[in-house]
Protein backbone atom coordinates (compact mmCIF):
# COMPACT_ATOMS: atom_id res chain seq x y z
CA UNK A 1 20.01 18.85 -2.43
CA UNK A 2 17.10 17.95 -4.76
CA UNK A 3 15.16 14.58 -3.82
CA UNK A 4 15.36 12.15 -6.56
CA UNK A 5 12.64 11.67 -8.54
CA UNK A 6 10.25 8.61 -7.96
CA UNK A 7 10.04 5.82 -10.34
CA UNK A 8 6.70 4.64 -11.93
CA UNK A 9 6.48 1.45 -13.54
CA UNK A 10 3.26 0.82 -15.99
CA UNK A 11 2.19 -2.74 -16.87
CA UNK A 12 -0.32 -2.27 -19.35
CA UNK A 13 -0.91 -4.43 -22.78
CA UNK A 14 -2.41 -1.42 -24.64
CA UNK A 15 0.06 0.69 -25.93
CA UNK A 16 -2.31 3.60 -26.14
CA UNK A 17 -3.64 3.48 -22.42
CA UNK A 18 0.27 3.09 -20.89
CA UNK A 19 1.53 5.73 -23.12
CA UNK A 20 -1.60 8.19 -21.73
CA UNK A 21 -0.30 6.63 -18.12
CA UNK A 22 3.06 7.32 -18.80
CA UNK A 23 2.30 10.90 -20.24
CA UNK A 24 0.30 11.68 -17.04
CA UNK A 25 3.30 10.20 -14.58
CA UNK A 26 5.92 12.85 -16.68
CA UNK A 27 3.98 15.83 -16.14
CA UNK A 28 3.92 14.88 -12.70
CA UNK A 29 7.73 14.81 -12.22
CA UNK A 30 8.24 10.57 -12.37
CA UNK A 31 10.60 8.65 -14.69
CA UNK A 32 8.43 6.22 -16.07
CA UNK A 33 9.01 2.74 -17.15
CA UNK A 34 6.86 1.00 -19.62
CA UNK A 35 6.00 -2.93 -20.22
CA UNK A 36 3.22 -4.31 -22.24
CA UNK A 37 3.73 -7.71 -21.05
CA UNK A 38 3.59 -9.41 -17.31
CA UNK A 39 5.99 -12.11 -17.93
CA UNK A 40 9.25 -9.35 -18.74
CA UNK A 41 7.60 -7.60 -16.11
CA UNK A 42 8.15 -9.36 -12.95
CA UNK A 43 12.06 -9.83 -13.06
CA UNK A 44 12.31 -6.21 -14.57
CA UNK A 45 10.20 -5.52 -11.04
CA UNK A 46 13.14 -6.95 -8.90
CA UNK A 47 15.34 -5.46 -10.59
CA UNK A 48 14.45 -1.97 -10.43
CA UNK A 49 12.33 -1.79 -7.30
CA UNK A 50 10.40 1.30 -8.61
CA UNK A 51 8.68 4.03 -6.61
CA UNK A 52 5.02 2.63 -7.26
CA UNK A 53 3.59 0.50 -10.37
CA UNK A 54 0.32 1.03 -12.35
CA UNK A 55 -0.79 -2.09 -13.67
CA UNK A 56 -3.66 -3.73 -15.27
CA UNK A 57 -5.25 -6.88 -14.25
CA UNK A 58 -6.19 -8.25 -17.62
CA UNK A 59 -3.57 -9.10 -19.98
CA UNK A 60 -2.34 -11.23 -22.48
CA UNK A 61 0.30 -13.70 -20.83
CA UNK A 62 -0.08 -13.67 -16.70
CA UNK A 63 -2.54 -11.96 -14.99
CA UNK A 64 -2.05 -8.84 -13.28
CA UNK A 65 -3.35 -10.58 -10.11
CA UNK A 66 -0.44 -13.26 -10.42
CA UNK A 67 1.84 -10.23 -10.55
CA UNK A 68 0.42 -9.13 -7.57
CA UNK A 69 0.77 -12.25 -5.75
CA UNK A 70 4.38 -13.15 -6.92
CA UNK A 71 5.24 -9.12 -5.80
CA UNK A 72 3.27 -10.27 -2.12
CA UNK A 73 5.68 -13.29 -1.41
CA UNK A 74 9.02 -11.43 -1.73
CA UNK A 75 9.15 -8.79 1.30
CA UNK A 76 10.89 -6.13 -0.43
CA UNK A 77 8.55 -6.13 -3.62
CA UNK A 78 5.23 -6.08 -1.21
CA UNK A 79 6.31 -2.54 -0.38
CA UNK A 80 5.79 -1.36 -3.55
CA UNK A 81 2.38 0.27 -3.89
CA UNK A 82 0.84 -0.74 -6.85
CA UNK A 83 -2.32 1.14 -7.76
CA UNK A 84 -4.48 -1.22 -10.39
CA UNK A 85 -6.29 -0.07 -13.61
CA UNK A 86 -8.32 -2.44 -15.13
CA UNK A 87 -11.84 -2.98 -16.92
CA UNK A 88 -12.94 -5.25 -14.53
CA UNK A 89 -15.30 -3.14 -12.59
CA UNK A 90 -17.97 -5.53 -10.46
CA UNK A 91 -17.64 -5.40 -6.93
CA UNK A 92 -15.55 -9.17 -6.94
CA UNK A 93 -13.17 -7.76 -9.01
CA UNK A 94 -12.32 -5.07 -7.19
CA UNK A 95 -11.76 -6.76 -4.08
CA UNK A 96 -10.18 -9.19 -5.82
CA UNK A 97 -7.86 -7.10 -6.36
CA UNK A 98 -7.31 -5.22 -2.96
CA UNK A 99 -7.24 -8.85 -1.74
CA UNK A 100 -4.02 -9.05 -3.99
CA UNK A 101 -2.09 -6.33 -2.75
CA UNK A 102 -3.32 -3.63 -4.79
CA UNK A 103 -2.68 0.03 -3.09
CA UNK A 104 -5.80 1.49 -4.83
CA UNK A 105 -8.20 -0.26 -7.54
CA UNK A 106 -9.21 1.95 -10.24
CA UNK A 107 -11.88 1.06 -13.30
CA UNK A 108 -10.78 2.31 -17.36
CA UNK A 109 -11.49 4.51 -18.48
CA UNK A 110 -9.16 6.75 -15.87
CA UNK A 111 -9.51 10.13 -15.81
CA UNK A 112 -6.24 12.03 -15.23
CA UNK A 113 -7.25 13.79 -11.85
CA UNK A 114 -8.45 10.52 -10.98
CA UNK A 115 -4.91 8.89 -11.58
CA UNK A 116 -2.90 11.56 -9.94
CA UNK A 117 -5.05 11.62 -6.84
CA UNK A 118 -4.74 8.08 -6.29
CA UNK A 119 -0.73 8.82 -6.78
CA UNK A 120 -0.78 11.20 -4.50
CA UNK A 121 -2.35 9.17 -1.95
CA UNK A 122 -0.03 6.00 -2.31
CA UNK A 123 3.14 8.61 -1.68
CA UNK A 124 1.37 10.23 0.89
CA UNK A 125 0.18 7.12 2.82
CA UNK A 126 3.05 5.80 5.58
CA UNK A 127 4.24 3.05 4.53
């Protein structure tokens, strides 16, 4: 029996970056689901529950640190690891967004070994 294969959600308002995102997550062996907007995002996030979401902190309707926050009030979404990708690379931000809920708190442009070792950790991290 084969283990099924991990979801990976990517919120991220440029199309190019979550399509690289998403093209890195495939080669990996995860189904990928896409949204370029927050708002969709958080009841598409209860609804599916995925494996671990990549998602960037600047965007154009609700932050990506109010989708963290809503995700850290509701139990079963707080388990999802969420591994942020933003611009915003000072210090504050960062722990901004650890402070959040974020997993891991990466800075654009992300390199792919840099994305897949920060997957790699999430999954191999007890949760």
């Amino acid at each position: 029996m084969t283990e099924a294969r991990k979801t990976v959600m990517i919120i991220e308002d440029e199309p190019d970056a979550a399509e690289m995102f998403a093209e890195m997550m495939r080669v990996n062996g995860f189904n990928v689901i896409k949204m370029y907007s927050s708002t969709p995002a958080i009841p598409m996030i209860t609804q599916e529950k995925p494996d671990l979401i990549i998602l960037d902190i600047m965007m154009p309707d609700i932050s990506g640190l109010e989708v963290l926050r809503y995700m850290q009030r509701d139990p079963e979404l707080a388990r999802i690891p969420v591994i942020v990708v933003s611009a915003k690379s000072m210090p504050g931000d960062i722990k901004t967004g650890l402070d959040a809920g974020a997993s891991t708190y990466l800075t654009k442009p992300v390199g792919f070994l840099d994305l897949k070792q920060a997957v790699e950790k999430v999954f191999s991290t007890p949760a």
